[in-house]
Protein backbone atom coordinates (compact mmCIF):
# COMPACT_ATOMS: atom_id res chain seq x y z
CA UNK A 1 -61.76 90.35 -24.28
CA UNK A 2 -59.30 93.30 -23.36
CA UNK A 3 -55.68 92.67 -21.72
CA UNK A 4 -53.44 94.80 -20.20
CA UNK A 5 -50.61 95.72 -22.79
CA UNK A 6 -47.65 93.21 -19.75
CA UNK A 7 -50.29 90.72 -19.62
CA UNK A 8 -50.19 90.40 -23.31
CA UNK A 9 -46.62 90.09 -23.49
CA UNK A 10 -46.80 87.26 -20.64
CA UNK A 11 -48.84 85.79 -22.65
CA UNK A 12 -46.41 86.06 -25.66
CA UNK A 13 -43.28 84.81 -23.85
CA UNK A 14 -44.80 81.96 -22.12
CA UNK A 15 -46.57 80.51 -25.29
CA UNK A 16 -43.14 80.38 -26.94
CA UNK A 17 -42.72 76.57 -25.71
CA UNK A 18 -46.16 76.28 -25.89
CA UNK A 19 -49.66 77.04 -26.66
CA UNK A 20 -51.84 76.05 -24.20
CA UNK A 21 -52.53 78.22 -21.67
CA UNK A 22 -51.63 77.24 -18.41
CA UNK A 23 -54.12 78.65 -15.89
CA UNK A 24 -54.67 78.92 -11.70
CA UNK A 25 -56.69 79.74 -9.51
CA UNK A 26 -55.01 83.56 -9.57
CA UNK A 27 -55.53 83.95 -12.92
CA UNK A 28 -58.90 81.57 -14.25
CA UNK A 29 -61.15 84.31 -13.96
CA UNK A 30 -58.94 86.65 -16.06
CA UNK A 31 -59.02 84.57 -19.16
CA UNK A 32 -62.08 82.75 -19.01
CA UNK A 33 -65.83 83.95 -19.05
CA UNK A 34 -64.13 87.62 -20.39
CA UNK A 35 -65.94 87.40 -23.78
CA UNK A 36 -64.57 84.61 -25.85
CA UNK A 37 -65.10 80.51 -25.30
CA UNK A 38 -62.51 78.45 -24.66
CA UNK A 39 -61.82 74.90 -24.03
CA UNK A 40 -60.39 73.99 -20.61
CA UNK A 41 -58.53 70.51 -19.65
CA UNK A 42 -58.44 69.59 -16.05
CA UNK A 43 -54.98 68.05 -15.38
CA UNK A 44 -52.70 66.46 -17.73
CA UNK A 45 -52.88 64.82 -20.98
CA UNK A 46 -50.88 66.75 -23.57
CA UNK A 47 -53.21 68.38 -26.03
CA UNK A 48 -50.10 70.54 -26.92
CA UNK A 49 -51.51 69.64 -30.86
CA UNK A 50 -54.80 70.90 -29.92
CA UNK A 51 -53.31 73.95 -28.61
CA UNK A 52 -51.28 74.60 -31.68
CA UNK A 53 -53.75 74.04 -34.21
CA UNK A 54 -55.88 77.06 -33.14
CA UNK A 55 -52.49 79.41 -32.27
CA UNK A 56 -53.62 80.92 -35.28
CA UNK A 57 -56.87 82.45 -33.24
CA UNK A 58 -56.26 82.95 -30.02
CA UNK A 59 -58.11 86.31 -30.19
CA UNK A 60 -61.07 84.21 -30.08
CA UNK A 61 -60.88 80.72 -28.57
CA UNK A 62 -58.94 79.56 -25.83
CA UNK A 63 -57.44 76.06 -25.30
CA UNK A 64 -55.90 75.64 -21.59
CA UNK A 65 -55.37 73.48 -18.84
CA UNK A 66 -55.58 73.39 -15.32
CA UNK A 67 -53.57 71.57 -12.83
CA UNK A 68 -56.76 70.75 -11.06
CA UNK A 69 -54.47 68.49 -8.35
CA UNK A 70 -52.16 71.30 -7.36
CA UNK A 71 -55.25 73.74 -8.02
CA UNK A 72 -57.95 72.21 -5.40
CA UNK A 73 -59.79 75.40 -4.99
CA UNK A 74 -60.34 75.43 -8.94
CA UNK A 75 -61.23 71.52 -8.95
CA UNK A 76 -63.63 72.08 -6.53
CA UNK A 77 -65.29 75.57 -7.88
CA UNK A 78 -65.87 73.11 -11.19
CA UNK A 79 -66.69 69.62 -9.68
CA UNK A 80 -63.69 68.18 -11.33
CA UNK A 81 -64.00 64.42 -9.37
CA UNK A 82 -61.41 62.38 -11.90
CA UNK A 83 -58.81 62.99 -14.08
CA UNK A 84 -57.99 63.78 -17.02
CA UNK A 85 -61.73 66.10 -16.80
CA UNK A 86 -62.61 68.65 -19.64
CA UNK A 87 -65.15 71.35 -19.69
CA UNK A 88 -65.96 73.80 -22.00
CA UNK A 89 -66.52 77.79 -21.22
CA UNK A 90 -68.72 79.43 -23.39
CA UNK A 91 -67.57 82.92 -23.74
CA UNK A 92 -69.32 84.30 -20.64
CA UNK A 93 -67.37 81.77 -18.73
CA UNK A 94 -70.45 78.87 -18.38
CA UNK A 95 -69.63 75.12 -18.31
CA UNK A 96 -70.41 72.07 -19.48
CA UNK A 97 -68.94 68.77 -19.57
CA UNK A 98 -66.83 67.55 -22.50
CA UNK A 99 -67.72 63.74 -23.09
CA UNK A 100 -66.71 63.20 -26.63
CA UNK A 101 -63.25 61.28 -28.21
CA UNK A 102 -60.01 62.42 -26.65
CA UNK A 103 -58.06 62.33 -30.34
CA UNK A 104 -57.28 65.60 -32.08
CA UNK A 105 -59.80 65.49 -34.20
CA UNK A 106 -62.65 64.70 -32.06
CA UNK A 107 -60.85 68.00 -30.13
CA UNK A 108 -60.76 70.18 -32.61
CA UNK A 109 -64.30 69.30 -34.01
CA UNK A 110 -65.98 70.41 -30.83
CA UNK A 111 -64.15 73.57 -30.38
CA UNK A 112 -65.23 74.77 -34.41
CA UNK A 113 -68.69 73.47 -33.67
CA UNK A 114 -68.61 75.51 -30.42
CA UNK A 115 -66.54 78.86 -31.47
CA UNK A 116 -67.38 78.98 -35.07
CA UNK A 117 -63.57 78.90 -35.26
CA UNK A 118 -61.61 76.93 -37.50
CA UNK A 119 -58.82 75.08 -36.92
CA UNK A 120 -54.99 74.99 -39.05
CA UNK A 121 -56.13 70.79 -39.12
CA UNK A 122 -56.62 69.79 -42.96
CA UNK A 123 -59.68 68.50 -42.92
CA UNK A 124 -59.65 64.47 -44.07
CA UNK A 125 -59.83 63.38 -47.31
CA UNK A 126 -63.75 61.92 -48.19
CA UNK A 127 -63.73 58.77 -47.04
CA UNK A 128 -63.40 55.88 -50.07
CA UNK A 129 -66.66 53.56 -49.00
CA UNK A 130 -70.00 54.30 -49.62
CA UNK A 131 -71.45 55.91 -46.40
CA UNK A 132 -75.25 54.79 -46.13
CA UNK A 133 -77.99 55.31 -43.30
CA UNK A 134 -81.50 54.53 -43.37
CA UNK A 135 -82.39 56.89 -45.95
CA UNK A 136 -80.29 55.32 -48.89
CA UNK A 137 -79.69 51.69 -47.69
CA UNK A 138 -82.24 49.69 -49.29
CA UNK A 139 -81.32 51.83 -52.53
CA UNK A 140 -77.81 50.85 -52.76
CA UNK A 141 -77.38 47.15 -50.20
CA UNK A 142 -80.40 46.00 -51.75
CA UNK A 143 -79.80 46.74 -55.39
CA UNK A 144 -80.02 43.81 -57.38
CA UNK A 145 -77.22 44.28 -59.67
CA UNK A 146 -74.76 45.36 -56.87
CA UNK A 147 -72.58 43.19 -54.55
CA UNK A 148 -72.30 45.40 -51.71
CA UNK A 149 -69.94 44.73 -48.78
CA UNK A 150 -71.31 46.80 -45.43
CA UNK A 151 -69.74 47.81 -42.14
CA UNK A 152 -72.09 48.20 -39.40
CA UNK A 153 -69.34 50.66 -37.30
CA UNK A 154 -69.29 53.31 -34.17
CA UNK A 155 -67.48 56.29 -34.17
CA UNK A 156 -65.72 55.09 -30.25
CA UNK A 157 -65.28 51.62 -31.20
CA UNK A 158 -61.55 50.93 -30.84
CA UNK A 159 -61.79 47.72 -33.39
CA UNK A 160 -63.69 49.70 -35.82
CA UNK A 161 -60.82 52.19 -35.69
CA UNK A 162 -57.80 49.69 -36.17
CA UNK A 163 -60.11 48.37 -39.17
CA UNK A 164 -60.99 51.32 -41.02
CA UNK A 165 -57.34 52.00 -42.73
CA UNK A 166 -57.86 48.37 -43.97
CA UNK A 167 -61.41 49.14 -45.35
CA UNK A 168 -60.73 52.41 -46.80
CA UNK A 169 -58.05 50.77 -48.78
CA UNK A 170 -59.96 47.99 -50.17
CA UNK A 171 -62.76 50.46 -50.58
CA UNK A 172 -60.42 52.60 -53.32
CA UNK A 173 -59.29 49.40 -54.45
CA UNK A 174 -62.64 48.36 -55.70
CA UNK A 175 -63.31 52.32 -56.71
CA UNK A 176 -63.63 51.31 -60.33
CA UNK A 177 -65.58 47.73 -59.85
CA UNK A 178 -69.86 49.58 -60.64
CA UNK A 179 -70.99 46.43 -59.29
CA UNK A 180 -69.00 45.36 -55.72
CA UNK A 181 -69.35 48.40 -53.32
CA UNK A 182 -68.11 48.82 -49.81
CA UNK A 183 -69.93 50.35 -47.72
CA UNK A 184 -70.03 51.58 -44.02
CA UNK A 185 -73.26 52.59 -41.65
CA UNK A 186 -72.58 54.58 -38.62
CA UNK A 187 -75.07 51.92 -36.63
CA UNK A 188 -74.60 54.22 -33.49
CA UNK A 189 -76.54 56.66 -34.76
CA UNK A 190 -79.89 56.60 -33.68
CA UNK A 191 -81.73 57.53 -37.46
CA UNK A 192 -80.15 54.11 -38.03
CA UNK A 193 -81.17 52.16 -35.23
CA UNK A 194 -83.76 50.03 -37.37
CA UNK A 195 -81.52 48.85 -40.15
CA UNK A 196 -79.12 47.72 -36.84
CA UNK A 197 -81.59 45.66 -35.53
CA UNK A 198 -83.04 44.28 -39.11
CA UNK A 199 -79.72 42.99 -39.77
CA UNK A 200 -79.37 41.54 -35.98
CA UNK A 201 -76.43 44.12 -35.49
CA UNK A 202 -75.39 43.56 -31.91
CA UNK A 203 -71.93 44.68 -31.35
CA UNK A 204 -69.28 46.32 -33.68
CA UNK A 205 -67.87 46.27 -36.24
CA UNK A 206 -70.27 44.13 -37.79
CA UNK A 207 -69.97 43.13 -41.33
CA UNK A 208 -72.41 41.94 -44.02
CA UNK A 209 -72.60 40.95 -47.46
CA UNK A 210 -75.57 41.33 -50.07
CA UNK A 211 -74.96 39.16 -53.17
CA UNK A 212 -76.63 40.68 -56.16
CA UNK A 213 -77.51 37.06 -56.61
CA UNK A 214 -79.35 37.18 -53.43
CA UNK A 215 -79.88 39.77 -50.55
CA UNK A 216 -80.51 37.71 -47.26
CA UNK A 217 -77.09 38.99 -45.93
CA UNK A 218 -74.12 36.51 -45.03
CA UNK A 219 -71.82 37.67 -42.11
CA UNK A 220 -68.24 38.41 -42.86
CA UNK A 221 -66.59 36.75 -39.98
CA UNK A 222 -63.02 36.56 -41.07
CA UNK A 223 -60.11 38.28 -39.80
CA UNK A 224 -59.96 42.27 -40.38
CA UNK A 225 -56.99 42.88 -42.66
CA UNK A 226 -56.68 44.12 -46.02
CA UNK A 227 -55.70 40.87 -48.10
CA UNK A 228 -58.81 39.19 -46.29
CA UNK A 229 -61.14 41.58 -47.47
CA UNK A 230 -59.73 41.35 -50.86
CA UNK A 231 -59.63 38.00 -51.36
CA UNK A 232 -63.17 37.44 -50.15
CA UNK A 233 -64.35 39.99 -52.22
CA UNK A 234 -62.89 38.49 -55.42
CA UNK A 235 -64.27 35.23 -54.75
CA UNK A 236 -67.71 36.86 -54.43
CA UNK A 237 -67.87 39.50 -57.01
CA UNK A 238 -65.87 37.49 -59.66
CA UNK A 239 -63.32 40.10 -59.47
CA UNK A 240 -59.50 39.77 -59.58
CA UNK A 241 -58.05 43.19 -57.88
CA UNK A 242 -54.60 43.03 -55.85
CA UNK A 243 -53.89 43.82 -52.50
CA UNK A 244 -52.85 47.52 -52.79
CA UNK A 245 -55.06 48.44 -55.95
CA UNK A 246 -54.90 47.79 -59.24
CA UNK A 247 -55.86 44.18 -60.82
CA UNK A 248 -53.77 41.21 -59.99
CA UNK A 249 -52.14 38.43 -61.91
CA UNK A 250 -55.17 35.60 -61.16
CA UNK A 251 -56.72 33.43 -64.96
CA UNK A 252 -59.73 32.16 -64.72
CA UNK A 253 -63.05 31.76 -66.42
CA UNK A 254 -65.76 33.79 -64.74
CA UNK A 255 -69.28 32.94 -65.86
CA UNK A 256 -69.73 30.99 -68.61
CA UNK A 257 -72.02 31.76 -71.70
CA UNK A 258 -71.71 29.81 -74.86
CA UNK A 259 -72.62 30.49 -78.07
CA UNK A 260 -71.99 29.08 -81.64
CA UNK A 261 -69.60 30.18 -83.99
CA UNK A 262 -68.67 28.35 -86.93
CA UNK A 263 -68.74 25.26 -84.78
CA UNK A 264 -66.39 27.01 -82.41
CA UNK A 265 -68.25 27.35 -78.25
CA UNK A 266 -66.69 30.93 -77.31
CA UNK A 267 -67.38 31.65 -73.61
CA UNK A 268 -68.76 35.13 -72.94
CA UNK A 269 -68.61 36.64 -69.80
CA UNK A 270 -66.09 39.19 -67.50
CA UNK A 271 -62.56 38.90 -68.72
CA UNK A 272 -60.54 38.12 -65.59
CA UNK A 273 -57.80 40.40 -65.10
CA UNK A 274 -58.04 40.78 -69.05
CA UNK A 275 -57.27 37.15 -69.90
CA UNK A 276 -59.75 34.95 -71.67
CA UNK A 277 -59.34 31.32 -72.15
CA UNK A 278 -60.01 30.83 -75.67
CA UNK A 279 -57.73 33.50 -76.48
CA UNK A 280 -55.18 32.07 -74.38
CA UNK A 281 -54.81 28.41 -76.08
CA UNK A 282 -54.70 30.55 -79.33
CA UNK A 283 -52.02 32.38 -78.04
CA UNK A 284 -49.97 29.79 -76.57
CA UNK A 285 -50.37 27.97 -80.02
CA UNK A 286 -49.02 31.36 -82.03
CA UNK A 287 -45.94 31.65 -79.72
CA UNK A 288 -44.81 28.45 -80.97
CA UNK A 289 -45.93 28.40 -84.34
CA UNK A 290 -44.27 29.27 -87.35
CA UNK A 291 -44.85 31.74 -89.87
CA UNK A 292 -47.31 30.31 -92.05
CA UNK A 293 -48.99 28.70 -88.93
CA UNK A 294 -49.15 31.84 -87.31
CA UNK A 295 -51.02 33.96 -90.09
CA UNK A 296 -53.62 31.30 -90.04
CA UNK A 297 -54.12 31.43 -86.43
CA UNK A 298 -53.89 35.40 -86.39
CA UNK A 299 -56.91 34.83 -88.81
CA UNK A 300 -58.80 32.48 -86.65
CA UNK A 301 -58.15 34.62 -83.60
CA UNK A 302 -59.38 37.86 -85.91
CA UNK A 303 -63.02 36.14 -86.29
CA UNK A 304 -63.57 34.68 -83.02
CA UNK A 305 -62.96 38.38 -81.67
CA UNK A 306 -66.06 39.99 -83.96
CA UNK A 307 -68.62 38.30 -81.92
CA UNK A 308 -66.28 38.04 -78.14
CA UNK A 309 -65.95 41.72 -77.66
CA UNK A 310 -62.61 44.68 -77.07
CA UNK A 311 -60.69 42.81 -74.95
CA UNK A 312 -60.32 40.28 -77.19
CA UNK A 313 -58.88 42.73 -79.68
CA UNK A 314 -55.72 42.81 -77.32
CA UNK A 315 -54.67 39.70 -78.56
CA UNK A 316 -55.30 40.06 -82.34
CA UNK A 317 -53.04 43.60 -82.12
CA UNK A 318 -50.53 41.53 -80.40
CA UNK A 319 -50.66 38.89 -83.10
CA UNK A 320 -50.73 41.13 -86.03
CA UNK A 321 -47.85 43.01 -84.88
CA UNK A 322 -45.48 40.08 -84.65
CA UNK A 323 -46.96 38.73 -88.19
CA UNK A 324 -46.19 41.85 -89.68
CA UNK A 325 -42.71 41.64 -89.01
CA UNK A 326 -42.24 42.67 -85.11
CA UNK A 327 -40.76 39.67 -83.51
CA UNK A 328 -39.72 41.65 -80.52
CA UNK A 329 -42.83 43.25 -80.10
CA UNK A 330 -43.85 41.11 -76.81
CA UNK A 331 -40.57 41.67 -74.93
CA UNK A 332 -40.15 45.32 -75.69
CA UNK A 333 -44.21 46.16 -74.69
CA UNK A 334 -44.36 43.87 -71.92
CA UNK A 335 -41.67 45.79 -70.63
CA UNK A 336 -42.50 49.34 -71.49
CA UNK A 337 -46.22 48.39 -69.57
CA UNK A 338 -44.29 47.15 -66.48
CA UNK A 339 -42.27 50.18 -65.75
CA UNK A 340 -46.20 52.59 -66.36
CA UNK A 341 -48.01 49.71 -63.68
CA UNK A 342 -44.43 50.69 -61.50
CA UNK A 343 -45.05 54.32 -61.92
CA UNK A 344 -48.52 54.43 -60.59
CA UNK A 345 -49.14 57.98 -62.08
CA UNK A 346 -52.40 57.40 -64.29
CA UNK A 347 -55.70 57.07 -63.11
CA UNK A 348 -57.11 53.93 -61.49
CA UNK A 349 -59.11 53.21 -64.56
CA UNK A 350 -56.32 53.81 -66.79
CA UNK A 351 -53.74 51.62 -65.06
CA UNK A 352 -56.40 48.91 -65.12
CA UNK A 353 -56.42 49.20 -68.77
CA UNK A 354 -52.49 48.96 -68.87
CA UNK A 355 -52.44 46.03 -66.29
CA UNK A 356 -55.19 44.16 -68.71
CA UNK A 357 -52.86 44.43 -71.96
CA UNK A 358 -49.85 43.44 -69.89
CA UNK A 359 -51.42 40.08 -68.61
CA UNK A 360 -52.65 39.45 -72.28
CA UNK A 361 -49.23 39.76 -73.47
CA UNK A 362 -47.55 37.16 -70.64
CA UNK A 363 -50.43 35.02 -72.55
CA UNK A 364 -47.72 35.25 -75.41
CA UNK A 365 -44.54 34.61 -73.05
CA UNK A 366 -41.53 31.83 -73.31
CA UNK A 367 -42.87 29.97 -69.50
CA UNK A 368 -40.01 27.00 -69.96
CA UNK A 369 -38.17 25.43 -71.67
CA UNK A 370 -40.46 22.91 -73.47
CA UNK A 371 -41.92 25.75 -74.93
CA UNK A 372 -38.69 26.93 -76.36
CA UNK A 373 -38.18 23.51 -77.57
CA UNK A 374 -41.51 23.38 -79.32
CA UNK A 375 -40.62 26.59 -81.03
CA UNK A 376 -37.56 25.94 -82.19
CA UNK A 377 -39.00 22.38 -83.54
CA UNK A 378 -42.07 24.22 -85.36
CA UNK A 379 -39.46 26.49 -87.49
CA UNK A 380 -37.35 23.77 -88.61
């Protein structure tokens, strides 16, 4: 489209405070239909952002308004009957209705898919759950060494909206846990309109969990938040993560597999948050123990890990550091750990790693006074 050399310097000064074009019925035919498309608004709500994220382009796509109740002759030419009404002009000045999401995104996603025009909008960052459709479900909700956590969602539902900064978050929390995935189905899409009514998906958000342990869904029908999803994800993938990311500060046993060793039961199975019980009575016995006490148990403890596994290991190198001579050893690492977990700057895998050696080593820690007492009692 061509423009007078004034024109274009109208256009300059009154796009200074903004830059949406602000149209009438003396000028609509000027700028729209003259060889680019543009996106009109009817009346009123501010899509100033809009506007301002394609200021970059306005050689080729136009985003402007109409006051279509001052401007009756326009509202009528166009069959604008309510308010706030959009239509888009493709570039020979043709309508059609605009009937998707009124958020800047949703905006600015039309007019590229329309103009071919980008936008100055970063684009978002990939979202953190699994995305699945009908193609991949049964492959990944139905896998039987997976727990898999699924959000049957739509893309206008306003309490799948408020939910999804909670689910995104648990969904990077759980990033580095292979076997508990969280997942999310657009179940408005049609190519997905079996799997919605398989899983008797009647309304949204709608969540579901497959078990590994068995995959006749249960519905997730507790409240939305963060902490909720965390918690009830821990309880059914044996996990221990923290609100936030990273693991949390939880003992327990996890599954239990025994087998002999020098008369000894050890219990295999996932460490929890690092900490094993056997290791943990051995532990609390070394802390107290004197020196000839504690090489014997360092010994003990140095057998029992050959058949438990690495994280085991954790507690021998604490051990043998404070036989060889390091009595501060505990103290000093426990704190130099703390201020890395504080820091946040390594990868989630690695600050797992750091967060496991730190909860072995408050397996080693003064926790009252009793303990203090016994101490002192076992180096007289």
């Amino acid at each position: 489209m061509l423009f007078s050399i004034p024109f274009l310097a109208a256009l300059v000064a009154s796009a200074t405070a903004s830059n949406v074009i602000e149209l009438t019925s003396a000028d609509f035919d000027t700028v729209i239909g003259k060889g680019k498309p543009g996106l009109v608004e009817f009346l009123a709500p501010t899509y100033e952002q809009l506007a301002d994220a394609f200021s970059g382009v306005k050689d080729r796509v136009v985003i402007a308004k109409v006051d279509a109740d001052s401007d009756k002759e326009l509202a009528r030419k166009y069959e604008v009957k309510g308010f706030p009404t959009l239509k888009w002009f493709d570039a020979k000045g043709n309508p059609e209705p605009y009937e998707s999401g009124r958020d800047l995104d949703s905006l600015a996603t039309f007019v590229t898919e329309k103009s071919g025009v980008k936008s100055s909008i970063k684009p978002p960052a990939p979202p953190a759950t699994t995305i699945l459709d009908v193609h991949n479900f049964d492959e990944v909700a139905l896998n039987p060494t997976k727990n898999v956590l699924v959000a049957f969602t739509a893309p206008w539902c306003g309490h799948c909206k408020n939910m999804k900064p909670a689910y995104e978050a648990v969904a990077a929390t759980f990033k580095t846990e292979s076997d508990c995935i969280i997942a999310n189905v657009d179940g408005d899409d049609k190519k997905n309109s079996e799997l919605t009514k398989k899983y008797d998906v009647s309304g949204f958000p709608t969540i579901k969990f497959f078990s590994k342990d068995n995959k006749d869904p249960i519905t997730y029908d507790s409240i939305r938040t963060e902490a909720a999803f965390v918690a009830f994800l821990n309880e059914k993938c044996g996990t221990h993560r923290a609100v936030g990311g990273g693991l949390n500060d939880q003992v327990g046993t996890g599954f239990i597999s025994t087998t002999p060793h020098h008369g000894v039961m050890i219990k295999l199975g996932p460490m929890n948050a690092g900490r094993l019980p056997e290791f943990d009575s051995l532990a609390s016995k070394f802390f107290v123990a004197g020196a000839e006490a504690r090489d014997s148990i360092f010994k003990e403890a140095s057998v029992l890990a050959a058949s438990v596994g690495e994280t085991s290991k954790h507690y021998v190198r604490v051990m043998e550091k404070v036989v060889n001579g390091s009595e501060g050893y505990v103290q000093k690492e426990a704190a130099r750990l703390t201020k890395i977990l504080e820091k946040k700057n390594l990868s989630p895998l690695k600050l797992d790693e750091i967060k496991i050696k730190a909860n072995i080593l408050s397996a080693f820690a003064e926790k009252d006074e009793g303990t203090k007492i016994s101490r002192a009692e076992a180096e007289l």
